[in-house]
Protein backbone atom coordinates (compact mmCIF):
# COMPACT_ATOMS: atom_id res chain seq x y z
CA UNK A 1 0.00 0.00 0.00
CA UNK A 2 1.10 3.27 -0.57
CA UNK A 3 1.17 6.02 2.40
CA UNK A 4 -2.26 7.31 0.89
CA UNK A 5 -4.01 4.21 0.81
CA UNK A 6 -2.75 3.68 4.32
CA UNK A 7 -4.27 7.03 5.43
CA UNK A 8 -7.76 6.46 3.78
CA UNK A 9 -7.80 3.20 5.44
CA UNK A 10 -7.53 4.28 8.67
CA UNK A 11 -9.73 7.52 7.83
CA UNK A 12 -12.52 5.98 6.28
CA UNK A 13 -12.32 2.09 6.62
CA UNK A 14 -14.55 -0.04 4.60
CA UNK A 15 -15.59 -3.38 5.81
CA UNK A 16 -18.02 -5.91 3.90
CA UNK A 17 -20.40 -8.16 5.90
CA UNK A 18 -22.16 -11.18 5.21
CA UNK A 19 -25.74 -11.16 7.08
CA UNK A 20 -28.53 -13.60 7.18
CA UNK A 21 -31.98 -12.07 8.07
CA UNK A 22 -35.76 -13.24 8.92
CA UNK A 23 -37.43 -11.03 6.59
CA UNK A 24 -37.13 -7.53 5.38
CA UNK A 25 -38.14 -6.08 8.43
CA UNK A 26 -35.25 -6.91 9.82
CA UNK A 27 -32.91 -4.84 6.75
CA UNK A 28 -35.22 -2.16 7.03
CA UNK A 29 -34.53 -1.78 11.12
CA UNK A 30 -31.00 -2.41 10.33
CA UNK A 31 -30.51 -0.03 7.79
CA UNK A 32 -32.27 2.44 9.76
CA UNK A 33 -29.99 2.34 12.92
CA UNK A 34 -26.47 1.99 10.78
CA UNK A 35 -27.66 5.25 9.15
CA UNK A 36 -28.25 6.99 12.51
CA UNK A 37 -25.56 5.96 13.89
CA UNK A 38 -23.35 7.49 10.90
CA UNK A 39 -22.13 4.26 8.82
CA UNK A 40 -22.87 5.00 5.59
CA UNK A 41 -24.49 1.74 3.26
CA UNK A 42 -21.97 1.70 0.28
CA UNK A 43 -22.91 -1.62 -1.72
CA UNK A 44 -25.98 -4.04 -0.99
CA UNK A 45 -26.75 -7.18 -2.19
CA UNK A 46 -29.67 -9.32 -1.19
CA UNK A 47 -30.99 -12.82 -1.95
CA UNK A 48 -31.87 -16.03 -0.09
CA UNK A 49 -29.72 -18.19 1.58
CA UNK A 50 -29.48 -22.14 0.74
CA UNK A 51 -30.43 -22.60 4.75
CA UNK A 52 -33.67 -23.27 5.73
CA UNK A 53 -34.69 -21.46 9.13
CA UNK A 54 -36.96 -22.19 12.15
CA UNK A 55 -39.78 -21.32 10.22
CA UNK A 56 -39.70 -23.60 7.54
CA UNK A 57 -38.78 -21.10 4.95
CA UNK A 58 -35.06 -19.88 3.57
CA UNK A 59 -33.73 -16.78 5.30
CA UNK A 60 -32.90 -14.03 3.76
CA UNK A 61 -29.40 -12.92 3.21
CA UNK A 62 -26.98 -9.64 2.25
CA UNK A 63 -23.68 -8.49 1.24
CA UNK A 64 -22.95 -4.97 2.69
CA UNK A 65 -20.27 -2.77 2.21
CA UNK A 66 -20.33 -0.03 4.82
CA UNK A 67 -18.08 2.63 5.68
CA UNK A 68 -17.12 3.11 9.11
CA UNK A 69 -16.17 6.67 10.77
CA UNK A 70 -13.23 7.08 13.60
CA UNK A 71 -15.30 6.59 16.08
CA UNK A 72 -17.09 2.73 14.91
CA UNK A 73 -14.72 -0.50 15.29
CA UNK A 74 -15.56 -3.51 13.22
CA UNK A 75 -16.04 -5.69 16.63
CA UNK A 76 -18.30 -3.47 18.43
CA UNK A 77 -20.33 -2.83 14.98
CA UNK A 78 -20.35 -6.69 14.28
CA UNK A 79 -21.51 -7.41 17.94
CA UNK A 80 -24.70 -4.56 17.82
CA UNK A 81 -25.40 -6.40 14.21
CA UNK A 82 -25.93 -9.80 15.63
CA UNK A 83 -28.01 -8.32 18.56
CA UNK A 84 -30.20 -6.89 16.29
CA UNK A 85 -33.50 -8.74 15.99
CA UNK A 86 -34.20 -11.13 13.42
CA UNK A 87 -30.31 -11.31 12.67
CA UNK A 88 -29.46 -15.24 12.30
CA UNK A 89 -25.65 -14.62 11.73
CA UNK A 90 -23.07 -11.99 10.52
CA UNK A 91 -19.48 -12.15 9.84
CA UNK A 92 -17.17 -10.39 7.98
CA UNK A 93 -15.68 -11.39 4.99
């Protein structure tokens, strides 16, 4: 990397998470909180996941790209994603 790509890293890191959902209430809640709380929804891609839930039917899943401000760490934004209701699992990829 060169010194500039260093510096937007740490300025305005990007991290891409995988996240399987109940339904689209669930991205609509998420979406809503990640924008007030100042991460900013680059990419999204949504379909359904191969895994069948509790409910009988296949979960929903999604491919964001978000970038983080100073203040957000990927753990702590990772742990208040899988808190969130109807979240089945997130990691980052």
């Amino acid at each position: 990397f060169s010194k500039l790509e260093y510096w937007m890293r740490d300025h305005a890191p990007e991290v891409t998470l995988y996240i399987e959902y109940k339904g689209r209430s669930t991205m609509e809640l998420l979406t809503k909180n990640l924008q007030e709380m100042a991460v900013k929804l680059k990419r999204i891609e949504i379909s359904r996941s191969g895994e069948t839930g509790e409910n009988g039917k296949r979960n929903l899943c999604a491919v964001l790209t978000l970038q983080l401000n100073r203040d957000h760490d990927t753990e702590r934004l990772l742990e208040y994603i899988s808190m969130t209701d109807g979240v089945v699992e997130v990691e980052e990829l």
